[in-house]
C-alpha atoms as a PDB file:
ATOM      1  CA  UNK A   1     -26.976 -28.077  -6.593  1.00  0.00           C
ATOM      2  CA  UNK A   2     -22.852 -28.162  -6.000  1.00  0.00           C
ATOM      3  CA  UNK A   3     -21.845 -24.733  -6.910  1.00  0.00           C
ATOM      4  CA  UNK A   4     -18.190 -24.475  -7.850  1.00  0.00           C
ATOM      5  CA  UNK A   5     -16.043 -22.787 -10.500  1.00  0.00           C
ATOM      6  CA  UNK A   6     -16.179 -24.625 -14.296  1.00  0.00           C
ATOM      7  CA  UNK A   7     -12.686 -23.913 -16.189  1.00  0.00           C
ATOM      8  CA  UNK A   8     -13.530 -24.096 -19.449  1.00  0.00           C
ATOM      9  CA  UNK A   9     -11.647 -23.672 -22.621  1.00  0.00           C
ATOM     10  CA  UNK A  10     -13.952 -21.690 -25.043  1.00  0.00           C
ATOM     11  CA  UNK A  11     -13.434 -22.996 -28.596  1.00  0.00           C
ATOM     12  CA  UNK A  12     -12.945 -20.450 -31.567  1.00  0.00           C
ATOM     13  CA  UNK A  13     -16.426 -19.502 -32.938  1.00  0.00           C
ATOM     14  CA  UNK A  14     -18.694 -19.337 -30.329  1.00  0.00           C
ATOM     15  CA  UNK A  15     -19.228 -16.574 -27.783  1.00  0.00           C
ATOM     16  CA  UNK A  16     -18.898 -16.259 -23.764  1.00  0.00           C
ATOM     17  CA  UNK A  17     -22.514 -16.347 -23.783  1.00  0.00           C
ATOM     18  CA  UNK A  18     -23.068 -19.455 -25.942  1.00  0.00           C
ATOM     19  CA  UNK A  19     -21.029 -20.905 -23.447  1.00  0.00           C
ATOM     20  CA  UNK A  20     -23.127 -20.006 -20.636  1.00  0.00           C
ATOM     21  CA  UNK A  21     -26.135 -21.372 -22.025  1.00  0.00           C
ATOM     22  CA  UNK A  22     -24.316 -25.073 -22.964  1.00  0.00           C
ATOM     23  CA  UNK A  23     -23.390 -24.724 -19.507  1.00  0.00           C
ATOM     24  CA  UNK A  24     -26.727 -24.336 -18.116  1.00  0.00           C
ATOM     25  CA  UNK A  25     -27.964 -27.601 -20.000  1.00  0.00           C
ATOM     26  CA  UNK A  26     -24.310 -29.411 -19.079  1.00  0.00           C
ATOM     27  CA  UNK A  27     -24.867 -29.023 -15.169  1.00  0.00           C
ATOM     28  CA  UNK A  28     -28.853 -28.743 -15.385  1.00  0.00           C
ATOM     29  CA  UNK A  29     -28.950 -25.640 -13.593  1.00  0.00           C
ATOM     30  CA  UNK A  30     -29.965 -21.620 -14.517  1.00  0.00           C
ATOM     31  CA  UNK A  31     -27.082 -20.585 -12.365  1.00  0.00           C
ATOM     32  CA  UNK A  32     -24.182 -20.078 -14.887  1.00  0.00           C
ATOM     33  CA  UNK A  33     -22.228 -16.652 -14.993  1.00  0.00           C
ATOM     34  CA  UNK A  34     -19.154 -15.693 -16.761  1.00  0.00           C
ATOM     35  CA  UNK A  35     -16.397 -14.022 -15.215  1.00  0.00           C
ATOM     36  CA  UNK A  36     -15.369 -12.005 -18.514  1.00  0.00           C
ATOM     37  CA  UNK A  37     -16.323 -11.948 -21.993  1.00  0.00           C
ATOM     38  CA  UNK A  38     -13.905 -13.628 -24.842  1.00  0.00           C
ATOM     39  CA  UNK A  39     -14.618 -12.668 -28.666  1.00  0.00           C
ATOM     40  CA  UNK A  40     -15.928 -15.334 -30.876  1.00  0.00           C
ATOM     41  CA  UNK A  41     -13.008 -15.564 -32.365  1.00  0.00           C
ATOM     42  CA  UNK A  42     -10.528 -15.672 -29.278  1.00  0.00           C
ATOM     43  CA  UNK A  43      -9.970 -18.623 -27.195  1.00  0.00           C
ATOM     44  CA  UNK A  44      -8.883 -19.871 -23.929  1.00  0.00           C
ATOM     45  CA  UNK A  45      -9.846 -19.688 -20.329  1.00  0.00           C
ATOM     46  CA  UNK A  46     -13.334 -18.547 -19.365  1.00  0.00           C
ATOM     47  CA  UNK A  47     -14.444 -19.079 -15.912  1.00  0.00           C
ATOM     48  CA  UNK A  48     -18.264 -19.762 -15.105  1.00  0.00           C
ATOM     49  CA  UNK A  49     -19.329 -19.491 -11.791  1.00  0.00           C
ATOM     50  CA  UNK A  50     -21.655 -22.248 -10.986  1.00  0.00           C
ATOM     51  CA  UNK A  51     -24.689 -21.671  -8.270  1.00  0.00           C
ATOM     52  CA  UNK A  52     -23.485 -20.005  -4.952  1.00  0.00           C
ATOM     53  CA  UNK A  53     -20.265 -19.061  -7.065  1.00  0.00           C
ATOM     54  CA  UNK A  54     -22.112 -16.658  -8.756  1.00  0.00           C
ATOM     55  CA  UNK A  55     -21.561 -14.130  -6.051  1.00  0.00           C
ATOM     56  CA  UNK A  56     -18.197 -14.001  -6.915  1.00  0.00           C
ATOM     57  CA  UNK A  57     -18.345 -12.533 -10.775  1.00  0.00           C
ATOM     58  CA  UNK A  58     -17.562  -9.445  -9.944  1.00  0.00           C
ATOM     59  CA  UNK A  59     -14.600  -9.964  -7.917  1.00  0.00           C
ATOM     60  CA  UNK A  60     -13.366 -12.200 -10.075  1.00  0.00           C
ATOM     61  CA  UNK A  61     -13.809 -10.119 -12.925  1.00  0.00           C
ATOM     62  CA  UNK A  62     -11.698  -7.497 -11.419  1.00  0.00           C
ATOM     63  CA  UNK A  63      -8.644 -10.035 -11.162  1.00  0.00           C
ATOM     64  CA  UNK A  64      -5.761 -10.136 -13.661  1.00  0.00           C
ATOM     65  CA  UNK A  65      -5.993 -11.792 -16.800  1.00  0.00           C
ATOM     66  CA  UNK A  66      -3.073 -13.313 -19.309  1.00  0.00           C
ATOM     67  CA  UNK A  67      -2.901 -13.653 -22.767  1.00  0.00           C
ATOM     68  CA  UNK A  68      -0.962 -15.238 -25.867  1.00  0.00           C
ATOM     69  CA  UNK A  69      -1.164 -13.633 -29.409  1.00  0.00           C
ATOM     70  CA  UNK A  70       0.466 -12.528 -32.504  1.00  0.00           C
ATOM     71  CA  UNK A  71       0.777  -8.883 -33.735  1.00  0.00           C
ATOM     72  CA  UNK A  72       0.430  -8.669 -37.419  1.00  0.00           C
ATOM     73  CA  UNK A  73       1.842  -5.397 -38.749  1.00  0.00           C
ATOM     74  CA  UNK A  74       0.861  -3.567 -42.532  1.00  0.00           C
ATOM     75  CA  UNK A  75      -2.787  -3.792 -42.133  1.00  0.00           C
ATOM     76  CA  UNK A  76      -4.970  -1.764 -39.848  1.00  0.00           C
ATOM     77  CA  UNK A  77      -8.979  -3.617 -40.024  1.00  0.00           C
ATOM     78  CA  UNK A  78     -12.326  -2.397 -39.085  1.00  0.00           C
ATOM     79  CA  UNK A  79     -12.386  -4.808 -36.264  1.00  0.00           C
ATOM     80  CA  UNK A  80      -8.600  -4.336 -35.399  1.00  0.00           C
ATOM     81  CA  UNK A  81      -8.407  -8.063 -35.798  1.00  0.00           C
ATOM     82  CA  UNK A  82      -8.026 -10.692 -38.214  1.00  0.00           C
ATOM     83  CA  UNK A  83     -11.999 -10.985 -38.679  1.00  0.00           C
ATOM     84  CA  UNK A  84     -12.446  -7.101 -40.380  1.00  0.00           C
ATOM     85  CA  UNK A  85     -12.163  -5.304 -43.707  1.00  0.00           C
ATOM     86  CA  UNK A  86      -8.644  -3.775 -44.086  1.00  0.00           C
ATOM     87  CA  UNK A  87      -8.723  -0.303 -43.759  1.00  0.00           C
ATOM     88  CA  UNK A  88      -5.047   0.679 -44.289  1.00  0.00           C
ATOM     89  CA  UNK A  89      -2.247  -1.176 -45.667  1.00  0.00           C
ATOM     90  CA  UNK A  90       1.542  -0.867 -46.946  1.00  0.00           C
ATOM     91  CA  UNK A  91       3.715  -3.160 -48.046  1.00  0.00           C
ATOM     92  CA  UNK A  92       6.811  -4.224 -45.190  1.00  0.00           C
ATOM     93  CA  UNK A  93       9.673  -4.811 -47.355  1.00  0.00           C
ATOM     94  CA  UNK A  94      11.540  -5.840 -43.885  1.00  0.00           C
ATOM     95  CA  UNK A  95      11.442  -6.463 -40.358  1.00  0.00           C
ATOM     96  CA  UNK A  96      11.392  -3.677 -37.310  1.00  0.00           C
ATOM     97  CA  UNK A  97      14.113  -4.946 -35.219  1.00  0.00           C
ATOM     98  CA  UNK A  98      14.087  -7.052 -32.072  1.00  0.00           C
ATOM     99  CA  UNK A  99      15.014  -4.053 -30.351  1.00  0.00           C
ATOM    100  CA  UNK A 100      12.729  -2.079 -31.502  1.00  0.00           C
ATOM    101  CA  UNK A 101       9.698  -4.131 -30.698  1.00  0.00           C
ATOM    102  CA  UNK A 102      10.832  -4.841 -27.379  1.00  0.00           C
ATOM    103  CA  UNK A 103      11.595  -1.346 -26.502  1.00  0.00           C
ATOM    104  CA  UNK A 104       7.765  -0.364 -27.332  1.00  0.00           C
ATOM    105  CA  UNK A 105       6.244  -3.098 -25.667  1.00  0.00           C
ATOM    106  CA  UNK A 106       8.478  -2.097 -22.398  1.00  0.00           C
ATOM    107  CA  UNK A 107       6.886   2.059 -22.900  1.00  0.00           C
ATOM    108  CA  UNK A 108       3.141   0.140 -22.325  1.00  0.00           C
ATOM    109  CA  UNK A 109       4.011  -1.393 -19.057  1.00  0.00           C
ATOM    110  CA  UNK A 110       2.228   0.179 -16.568  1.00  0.00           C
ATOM    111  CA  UNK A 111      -0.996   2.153 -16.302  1.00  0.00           C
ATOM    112  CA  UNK A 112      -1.712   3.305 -20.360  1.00  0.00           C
ATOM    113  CA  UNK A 113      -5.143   5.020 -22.340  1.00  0.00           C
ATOM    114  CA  UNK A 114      -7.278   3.090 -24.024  1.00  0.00           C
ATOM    115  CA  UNK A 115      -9.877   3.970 -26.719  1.00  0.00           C
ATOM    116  CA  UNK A 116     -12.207   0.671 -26.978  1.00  0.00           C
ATOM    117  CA  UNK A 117     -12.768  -0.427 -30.977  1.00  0.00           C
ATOM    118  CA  UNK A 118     -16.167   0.539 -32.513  1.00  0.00           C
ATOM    119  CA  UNK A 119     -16.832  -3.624 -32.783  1.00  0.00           C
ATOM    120  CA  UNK A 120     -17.016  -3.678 -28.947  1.00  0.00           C
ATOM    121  CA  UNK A 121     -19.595  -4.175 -26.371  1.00  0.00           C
ATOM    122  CA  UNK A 122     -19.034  -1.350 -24.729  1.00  0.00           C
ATOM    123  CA  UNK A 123     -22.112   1.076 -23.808  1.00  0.00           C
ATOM    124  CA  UNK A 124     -22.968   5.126 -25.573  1.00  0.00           C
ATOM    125  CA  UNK A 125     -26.007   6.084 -24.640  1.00  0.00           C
ATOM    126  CA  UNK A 126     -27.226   3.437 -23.879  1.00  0.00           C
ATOM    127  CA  UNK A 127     -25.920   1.197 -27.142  1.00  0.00           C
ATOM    128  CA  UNK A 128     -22.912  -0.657 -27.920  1.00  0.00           C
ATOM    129  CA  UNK A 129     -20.539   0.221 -29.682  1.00  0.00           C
ATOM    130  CA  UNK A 130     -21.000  -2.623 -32.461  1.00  0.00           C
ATOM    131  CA  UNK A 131     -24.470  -1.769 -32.607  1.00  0.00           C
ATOM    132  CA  UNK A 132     -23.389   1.409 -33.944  1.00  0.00           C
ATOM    133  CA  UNK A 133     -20.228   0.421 -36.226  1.00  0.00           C
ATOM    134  CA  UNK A 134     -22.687  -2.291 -38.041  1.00  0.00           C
ATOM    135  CA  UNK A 135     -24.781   0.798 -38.948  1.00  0.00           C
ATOM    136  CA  UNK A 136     -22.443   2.546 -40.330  1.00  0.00           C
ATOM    137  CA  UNK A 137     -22.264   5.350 -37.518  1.00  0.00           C
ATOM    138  CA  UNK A 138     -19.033   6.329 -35.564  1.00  0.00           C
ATOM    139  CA  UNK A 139     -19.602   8.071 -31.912  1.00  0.00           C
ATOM    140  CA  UNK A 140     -17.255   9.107 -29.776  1.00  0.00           C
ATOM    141  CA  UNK A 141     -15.743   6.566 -27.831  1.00  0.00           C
ATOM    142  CA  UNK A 142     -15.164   6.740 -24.093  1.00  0.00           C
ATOM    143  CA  UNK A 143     -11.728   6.343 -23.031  1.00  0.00           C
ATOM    144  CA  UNK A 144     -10.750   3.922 -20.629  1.00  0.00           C
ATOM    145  CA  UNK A 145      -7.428   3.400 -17.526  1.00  0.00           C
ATOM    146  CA  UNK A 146      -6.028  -0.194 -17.840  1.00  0.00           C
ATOM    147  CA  UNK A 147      -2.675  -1.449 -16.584  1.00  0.00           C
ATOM    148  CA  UNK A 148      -0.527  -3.856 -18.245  1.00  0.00           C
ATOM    149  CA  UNK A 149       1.409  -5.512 -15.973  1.00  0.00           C
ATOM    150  CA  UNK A 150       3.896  -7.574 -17.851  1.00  0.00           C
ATOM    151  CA  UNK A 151       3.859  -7.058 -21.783  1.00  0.00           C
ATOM    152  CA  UNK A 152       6.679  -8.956 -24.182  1.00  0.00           C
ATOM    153  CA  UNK A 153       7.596 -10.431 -27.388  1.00  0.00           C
ATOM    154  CA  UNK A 154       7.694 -14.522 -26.868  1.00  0.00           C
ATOM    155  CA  UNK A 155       9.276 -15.433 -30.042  1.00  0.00           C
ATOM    156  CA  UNK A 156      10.864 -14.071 -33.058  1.00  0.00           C
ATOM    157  CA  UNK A 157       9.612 -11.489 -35.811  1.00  0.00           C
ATOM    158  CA  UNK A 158       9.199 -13.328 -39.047  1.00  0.00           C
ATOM    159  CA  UNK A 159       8.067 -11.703 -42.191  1.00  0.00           C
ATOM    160  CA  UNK A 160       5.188 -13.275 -44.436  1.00  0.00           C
ATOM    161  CA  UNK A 161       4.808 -11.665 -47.830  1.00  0.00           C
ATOM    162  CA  UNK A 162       4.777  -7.698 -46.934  1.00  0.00           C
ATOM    163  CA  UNK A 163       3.951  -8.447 -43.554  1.00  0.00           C
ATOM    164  CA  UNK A 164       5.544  -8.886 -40.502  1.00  0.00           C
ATOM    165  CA  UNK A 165       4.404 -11.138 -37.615  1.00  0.00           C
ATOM    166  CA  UNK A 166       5.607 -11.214 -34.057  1.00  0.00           C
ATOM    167  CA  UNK A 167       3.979 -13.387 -30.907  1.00  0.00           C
ATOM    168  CA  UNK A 168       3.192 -11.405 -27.486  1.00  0.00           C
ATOM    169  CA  UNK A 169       2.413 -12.186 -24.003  1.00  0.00           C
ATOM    170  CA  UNK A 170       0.104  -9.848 -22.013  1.00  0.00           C
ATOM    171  CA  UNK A 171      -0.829  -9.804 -18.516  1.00  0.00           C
ATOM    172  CA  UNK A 172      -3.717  -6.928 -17.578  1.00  0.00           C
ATOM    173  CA  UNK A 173      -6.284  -5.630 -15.852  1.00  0.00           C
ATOM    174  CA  UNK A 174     -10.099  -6.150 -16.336  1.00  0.00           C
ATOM    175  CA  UNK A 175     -11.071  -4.152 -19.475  1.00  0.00           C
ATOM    176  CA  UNK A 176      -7.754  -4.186 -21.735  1.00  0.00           C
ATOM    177  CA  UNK A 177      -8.254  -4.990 -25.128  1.00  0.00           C
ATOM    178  CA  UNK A 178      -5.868  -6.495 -26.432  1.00  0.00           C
ATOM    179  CA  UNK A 179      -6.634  -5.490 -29.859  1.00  0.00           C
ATOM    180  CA  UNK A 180      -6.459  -2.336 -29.364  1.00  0.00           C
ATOM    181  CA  UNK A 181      -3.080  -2.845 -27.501  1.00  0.00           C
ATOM    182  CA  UNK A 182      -1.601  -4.346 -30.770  1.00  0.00           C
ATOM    183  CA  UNK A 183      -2.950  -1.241 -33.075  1.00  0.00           C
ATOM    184  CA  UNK A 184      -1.559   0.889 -30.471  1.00  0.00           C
ATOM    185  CA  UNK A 185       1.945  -1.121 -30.344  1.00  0.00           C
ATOM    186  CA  UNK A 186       1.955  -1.197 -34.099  1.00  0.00           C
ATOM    187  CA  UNK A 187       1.415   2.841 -34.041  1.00  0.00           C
ATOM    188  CA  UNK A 188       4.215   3.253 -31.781  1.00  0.00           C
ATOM    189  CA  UNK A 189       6.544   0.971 -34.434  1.00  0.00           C
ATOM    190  CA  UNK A 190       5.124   3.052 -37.114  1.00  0.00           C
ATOM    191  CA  UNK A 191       3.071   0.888 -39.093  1.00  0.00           C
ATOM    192  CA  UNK A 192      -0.520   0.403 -39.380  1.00  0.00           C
ATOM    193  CA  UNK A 193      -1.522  -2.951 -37.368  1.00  0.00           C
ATOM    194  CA  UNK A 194      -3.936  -5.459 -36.094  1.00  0.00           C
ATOM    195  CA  UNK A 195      -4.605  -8.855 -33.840  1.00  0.00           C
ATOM    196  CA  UNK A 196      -3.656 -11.990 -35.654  1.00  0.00           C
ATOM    197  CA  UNK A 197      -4.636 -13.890 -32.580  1.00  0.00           C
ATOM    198  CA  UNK A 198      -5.165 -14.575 -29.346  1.00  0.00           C
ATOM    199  CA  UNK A 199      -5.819 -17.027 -26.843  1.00  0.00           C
ATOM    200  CA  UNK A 200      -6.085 -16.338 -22.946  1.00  0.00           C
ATOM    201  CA  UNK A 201      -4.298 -18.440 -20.577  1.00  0.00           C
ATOM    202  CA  UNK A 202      -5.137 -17.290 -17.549  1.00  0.00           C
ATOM    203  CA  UNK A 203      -8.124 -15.551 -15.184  1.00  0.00           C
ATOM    204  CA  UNK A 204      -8.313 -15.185 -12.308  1.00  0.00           C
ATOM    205  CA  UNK A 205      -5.356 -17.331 -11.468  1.00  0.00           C
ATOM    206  CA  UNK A 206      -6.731 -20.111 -12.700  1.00  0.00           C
ATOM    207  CA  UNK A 207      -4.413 -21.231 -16.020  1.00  0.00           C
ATOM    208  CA  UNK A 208      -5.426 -23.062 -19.378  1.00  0.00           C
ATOM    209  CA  UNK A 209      -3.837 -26.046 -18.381  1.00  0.00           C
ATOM    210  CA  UNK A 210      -6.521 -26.579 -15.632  1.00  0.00           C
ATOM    211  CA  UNK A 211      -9.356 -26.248 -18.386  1.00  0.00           C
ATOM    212  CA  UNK A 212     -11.816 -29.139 -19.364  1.00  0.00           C
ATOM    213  CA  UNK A 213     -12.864 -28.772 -23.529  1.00  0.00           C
ATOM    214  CA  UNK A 214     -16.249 -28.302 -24.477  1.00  0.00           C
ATOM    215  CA  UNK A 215     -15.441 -31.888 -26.259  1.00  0.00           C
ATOM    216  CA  UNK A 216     -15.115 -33.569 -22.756  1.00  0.00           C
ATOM    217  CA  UNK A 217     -18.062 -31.779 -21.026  1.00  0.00           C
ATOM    218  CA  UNK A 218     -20.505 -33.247 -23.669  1.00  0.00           C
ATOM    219  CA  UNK A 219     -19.130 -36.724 -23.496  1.00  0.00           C
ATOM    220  CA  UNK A 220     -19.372 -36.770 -20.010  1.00  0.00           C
ATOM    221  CA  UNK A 221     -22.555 -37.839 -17.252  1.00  0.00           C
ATOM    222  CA  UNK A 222     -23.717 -35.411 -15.301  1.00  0.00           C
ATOM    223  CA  UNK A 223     -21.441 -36.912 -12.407  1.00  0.00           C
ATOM    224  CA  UNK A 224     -18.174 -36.468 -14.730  1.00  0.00           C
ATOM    225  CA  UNK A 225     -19.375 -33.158 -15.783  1.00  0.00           C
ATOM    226  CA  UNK A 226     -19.554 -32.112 -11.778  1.00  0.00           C
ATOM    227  CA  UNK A 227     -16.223 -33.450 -10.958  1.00  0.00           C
ATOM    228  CA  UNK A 228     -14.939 -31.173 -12.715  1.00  0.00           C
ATOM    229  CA  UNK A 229     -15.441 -27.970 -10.830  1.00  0.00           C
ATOM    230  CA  UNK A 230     -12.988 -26.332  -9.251  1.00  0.00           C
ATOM    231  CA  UNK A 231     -13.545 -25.231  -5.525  1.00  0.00           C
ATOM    232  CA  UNK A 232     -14.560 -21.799  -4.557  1.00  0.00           C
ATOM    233  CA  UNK A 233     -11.202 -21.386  -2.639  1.00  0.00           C
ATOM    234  CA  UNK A 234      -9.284 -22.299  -6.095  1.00  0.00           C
ATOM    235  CA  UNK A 235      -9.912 -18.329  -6.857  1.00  0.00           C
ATOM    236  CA  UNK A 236      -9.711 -16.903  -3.646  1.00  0.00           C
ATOM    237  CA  UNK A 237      -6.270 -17.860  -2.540  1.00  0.00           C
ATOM    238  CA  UNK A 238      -4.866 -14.551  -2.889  1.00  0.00           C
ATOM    239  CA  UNK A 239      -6.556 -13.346  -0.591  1.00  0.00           C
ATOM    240  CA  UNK A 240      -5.732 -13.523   3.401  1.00  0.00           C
ATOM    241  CA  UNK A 241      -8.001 -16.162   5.289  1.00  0.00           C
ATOM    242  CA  UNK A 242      -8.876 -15.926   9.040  1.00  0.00           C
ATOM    243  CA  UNK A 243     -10.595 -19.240  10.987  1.00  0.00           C
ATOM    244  CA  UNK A 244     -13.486 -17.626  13.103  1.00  0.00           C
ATOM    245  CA  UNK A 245     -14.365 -18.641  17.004  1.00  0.00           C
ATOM    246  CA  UNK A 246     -17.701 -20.103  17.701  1.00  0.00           C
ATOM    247  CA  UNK A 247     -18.652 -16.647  19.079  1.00  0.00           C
ATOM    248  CA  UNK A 248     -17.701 -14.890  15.662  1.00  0.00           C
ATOM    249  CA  UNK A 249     -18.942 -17.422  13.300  1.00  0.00           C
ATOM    250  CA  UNK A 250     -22.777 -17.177  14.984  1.00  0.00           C
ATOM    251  CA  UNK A 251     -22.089 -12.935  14.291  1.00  0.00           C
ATOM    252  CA  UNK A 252     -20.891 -13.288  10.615  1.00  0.00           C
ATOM    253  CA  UNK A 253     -22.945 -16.180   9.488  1.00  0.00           C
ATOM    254  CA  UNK A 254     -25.529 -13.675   9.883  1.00  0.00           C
ATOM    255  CA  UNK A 255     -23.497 -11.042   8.077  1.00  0.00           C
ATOM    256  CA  UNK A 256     -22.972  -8.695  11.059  1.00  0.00           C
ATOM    257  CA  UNK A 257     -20.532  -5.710  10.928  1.00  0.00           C
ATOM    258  CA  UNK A 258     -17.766  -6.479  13.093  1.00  0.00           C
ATOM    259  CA  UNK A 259     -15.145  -4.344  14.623  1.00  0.00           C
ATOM    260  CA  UNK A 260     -11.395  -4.245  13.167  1.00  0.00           C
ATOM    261  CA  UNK A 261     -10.108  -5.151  16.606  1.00  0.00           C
ATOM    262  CA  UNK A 262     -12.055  -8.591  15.883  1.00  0.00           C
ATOM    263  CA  UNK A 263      -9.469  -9.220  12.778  1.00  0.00           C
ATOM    264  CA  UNK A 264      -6.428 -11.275  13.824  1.00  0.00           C
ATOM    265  CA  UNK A 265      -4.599 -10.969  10.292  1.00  0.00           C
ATOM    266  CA  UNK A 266      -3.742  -8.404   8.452  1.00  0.00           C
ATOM    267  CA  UNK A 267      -5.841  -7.229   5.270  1.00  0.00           C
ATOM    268  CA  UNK A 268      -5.841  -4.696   2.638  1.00  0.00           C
ATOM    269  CA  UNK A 269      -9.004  -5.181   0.664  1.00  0.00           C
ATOM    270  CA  UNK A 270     -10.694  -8.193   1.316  1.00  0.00           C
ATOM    271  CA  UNK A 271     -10.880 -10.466   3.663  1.00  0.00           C
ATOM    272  CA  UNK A 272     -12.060 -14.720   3.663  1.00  0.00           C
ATOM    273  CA  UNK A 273     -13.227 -16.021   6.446  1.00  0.00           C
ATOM    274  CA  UNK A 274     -13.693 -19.911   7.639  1.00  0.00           C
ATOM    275  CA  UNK A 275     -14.920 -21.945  10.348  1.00  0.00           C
ATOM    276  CA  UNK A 276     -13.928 -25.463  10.562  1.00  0.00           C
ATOM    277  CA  UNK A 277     -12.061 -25.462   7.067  1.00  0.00           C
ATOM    278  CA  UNK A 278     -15.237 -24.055   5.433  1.00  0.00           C
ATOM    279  CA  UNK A 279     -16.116 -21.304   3.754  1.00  0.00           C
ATOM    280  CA  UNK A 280     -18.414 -18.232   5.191  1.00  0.00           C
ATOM    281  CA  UNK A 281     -17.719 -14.994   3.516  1.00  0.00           C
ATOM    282  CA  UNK A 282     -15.820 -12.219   2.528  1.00  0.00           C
ATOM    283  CA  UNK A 283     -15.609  -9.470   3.978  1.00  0.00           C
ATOM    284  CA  UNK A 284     -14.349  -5.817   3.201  1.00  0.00           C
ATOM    285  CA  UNK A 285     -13.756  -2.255   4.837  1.00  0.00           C
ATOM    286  CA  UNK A 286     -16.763  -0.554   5.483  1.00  0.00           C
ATOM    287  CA  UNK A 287     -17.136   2.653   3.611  1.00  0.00           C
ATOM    288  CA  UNK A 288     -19.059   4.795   5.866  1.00  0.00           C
ATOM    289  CA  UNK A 289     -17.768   3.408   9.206  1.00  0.00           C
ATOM    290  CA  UNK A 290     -14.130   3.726  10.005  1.00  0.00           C
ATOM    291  CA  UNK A 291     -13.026   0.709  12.441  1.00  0.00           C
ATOM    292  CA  UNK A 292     -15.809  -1.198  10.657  1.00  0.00           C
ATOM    293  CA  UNK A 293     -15.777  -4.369   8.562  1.00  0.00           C
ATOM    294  CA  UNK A 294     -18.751  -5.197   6.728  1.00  0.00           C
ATOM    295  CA  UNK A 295     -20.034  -8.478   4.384  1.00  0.00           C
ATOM    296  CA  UNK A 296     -18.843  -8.439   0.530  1.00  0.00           C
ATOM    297  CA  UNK A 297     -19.751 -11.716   0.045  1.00  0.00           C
ATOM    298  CA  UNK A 298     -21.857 -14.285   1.849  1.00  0.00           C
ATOM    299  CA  UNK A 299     -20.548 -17.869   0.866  1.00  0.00           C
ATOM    300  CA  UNK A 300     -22.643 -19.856   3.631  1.00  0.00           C
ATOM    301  CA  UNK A 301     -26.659 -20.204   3.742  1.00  0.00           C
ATOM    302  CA  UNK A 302     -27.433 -18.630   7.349  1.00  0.00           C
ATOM    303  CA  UNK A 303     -28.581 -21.349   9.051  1.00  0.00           C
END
């Protein structure tokens, strides 16, 4: 089975796990996982990992993510998007200005608090939170550190009816919600708000415009459908890379802890290493051994 990265662009409609399960059928394999979940309604970039790839979810899950939507402001909704009941609303007889908007969107740069909506999937007590909203119960919700790394208005504010509309660009950590971002940036304007939209363009550094449709994965053999995963390397690029000796490569094929001293390039995290052009595994600072490096990752059957 190749493993490799699929770049899909999930439609409107279906979720990230409806994905992995076409997935499994498309590529004939049970080793599909997604490197994080998309609402239904939300489109754009979702990366399954595809056999030995699997490893990597949860690195890759921890990587940045960007996104495109629109801001509506005058309605608050149960779902603090355009899919729930309205909860509060007034009537926006004009515009906030340009200023304005951009001036709040600058205050949310940077590491902000997040309270996750009652229609997520996040976990109290052992059930999520949508489990509880669709009975009718509110808990207390956990609060949660992102970072925003880059947050701005992309176009202009237009007003439709009472309403006022204005498109965003996010780039974030894992676990921002971006609808909660836009109910927070419409609080900070003053006005009740929610999510018009939103696509993501980019995870993991991977960007929409490398995405195959679901459209062209069912057209296509299982040969087509193949070609087009993306290399494990595609998503680990940020990352420093070190060529091992013959010596080296017989320790960490194996996944032996090696010494520091054995590193010839400079790392911070994490750590890829090859041998002939290939890849073997990752490798981080050991947490209990100072000096030590130990496996994170092992990309390369021992053999």
């Amino acid at each position: 089975m190749q493993s490799g990265i699929l770049p899909l662009y999930k439609p409107a409609g279906h979720t990230s796990h409806d994905m992995v399960v076409k997935a499994r059928k498309w590529l004939q394999t049970k080793e599909v996982g997604h490197t994080g979940t998309l609402d239904p309604a939300v489109t754009g970039v979702l990366l399954l990992c595809i056999g030995r790839a699997t490893k990597l979810v949860p690195m890759l899950m921890e990587r940045p993510k960007a996104y495109e939507g629109i801001v509506s402001l005058g309605a608050t909704t149960t779902t603090e998007d355009a899919e729930g009941e309205i909860l509060d609303k007034v009537e926006l007889h004009e515009t906030p200005t340009e200023e304005a908007v951009d001036h709040v969107l600058k205050q949310f740069n940077g590491e902000i608090t997040q309270i996750p909506p009652m229609y997520s999937a996040v976990k109290v007590k052992g059930k999520r939170l949508y489990e509880y909203a669709r009975e009718g119960i509110e808990v207390e919700r956990p609060k949660r550190q992102v970072t925003i790394y880059d947050a701005k208005r992309t176009g202009e504010i237009s007003l439709n009816g009472t309403s006022a509309h204005f498109p965003i660009s996010v780039m974030c950590s894992k676990g921002t919600y971006i609808r909660t971002f836009a109910v927070d940036v419409g609080q900070a304007l003053g006005f009740p708000a929610h999510l018009h939209s939103l696509t993501r363009t980019m995870s993991a550094g991977v960007k929409d415009s490398q995405c195959v449709t679901a459209e062209q994965m069912e057209a296509a053999s299982l040969e087509e459908r193949m070609s087009y995963l993306l290399p494990i390397s595609e998503t680990l690029q940020h990352l420093p890379h070190m060529e091992l000796s013959d010596t080296l490569f017989n320790l960490v094929k194996n996944g032996a802890v090696l010494d520091e001293s054995d590193v010839s390039v400079p790392f911070e995290q994490k750590l890829v290493f090859t041998y002939q052009g290939t890849l073997v595994a990752i490798y981080e600072h050991h947490p209990n051994k100072p000096s030590k490096i130990k496996p994170n990752v092992m990309l390369r059957r021992p053999s």
